[in-house]
Protein backbone atom coordinates (compact mmCIF):
# COMPACT_ATOMS: atom_id res chain seq x y z
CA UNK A 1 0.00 0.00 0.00
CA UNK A 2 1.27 3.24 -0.79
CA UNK A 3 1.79 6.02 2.12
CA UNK A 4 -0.73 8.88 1.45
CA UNK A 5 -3.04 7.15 -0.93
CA UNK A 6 -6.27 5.86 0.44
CA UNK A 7 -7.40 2.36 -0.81
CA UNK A 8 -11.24 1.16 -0.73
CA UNK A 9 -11.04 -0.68 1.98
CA UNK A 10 -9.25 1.38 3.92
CA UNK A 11 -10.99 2.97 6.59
CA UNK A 12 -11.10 7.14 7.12
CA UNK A 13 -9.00 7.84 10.41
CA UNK A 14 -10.01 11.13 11.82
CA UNK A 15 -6.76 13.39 10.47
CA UNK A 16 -8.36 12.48 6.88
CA UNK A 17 -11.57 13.54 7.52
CA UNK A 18 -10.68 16.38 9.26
CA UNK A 19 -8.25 17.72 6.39
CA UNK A 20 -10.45 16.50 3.56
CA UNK A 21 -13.10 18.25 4.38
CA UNK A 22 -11.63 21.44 5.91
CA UNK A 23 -9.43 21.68 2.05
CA UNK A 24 -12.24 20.77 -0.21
CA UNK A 25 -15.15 23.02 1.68
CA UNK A 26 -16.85 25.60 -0.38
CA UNK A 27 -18.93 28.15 0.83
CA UNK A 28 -20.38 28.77 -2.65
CA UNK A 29 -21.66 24.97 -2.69
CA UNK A 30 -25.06 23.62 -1.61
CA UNK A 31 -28.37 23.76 -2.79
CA UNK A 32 -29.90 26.29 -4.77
CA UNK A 33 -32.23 27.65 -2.56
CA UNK A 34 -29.23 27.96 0.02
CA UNK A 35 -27.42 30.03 -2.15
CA UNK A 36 -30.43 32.30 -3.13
CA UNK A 37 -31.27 32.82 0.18
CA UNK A 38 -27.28 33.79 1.35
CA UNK A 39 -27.15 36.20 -2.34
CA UNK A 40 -30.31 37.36 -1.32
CA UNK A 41 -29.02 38.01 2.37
CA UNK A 42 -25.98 39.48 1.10
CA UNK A 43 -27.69 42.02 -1.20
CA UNK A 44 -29.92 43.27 1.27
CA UNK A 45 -28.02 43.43 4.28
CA UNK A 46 -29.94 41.18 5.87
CA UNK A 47 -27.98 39.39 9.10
CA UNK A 48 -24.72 40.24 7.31
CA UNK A 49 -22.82 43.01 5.71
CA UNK A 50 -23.96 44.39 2.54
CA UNK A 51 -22.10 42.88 -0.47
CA UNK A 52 -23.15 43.37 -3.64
CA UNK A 53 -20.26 41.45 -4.90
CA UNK A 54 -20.41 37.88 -2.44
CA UNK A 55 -24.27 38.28 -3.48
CA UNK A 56 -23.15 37.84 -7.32
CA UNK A 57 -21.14 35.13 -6.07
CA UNK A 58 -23.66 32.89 -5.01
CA UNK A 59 -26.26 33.96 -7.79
CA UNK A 60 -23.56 32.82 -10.15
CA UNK A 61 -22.77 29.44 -7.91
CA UNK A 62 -26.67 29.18 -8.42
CA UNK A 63 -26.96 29.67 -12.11
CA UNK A 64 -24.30 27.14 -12.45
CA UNK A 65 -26.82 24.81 -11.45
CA UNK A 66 -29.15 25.95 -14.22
CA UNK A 67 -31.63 26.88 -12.02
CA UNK A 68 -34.18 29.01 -13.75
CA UNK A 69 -34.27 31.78 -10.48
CA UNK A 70 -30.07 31.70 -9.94
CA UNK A 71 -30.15 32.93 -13.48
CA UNK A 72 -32.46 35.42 -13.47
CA UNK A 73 -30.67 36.52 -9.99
CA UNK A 74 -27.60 36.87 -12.10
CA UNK A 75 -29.10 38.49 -15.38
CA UNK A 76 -30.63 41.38 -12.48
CA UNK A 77 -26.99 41.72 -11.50
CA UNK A 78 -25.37 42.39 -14.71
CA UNK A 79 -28.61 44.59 -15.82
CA UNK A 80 -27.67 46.73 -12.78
CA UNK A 81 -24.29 46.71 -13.38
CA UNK A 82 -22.84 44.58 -10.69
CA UNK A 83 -21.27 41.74 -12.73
């Protein structure tokens, strides 16, 4: 077996869990409606700073998805000039 390399039966010990998940996080990942609702939250102010630019962020994370309300999120953005 080589050093590093997990095999399939090889069981996760808590180091590789702990740096898997902390390296391949992404806050712009989740479901749609939890990135609508964080854009949305981030263009209004609402709980967190205003930030017109993390809210195109997760409008465009939620496009990505093809979802029919991430895009027209996004296509308000670059209409008012934010993208």
């Amino acid at each position: 077996m080589k050093t590093g390399v997990r095999q399939t039966n090889e069981s996760l010990s808590y180091p590789n869990i702990y740096y898997r998940t902390f390296f391949s996080s992404n806050k712009y990942s989740g479901s749609v409606e939890s990135l609508l609702e964080k854009g949305t939250k981030y263009l209004t102010g609402d709980g967190v700073p205003e930030d017109d630019g993390e809210a195109f962020r997760y409008f465009e994370a939620a496009a990505k998805t093809g979802n029919g309300e991430g895009l027209a999120r996004l296509g308000e953005m670059y209409q008012y000039g934010y993208g």
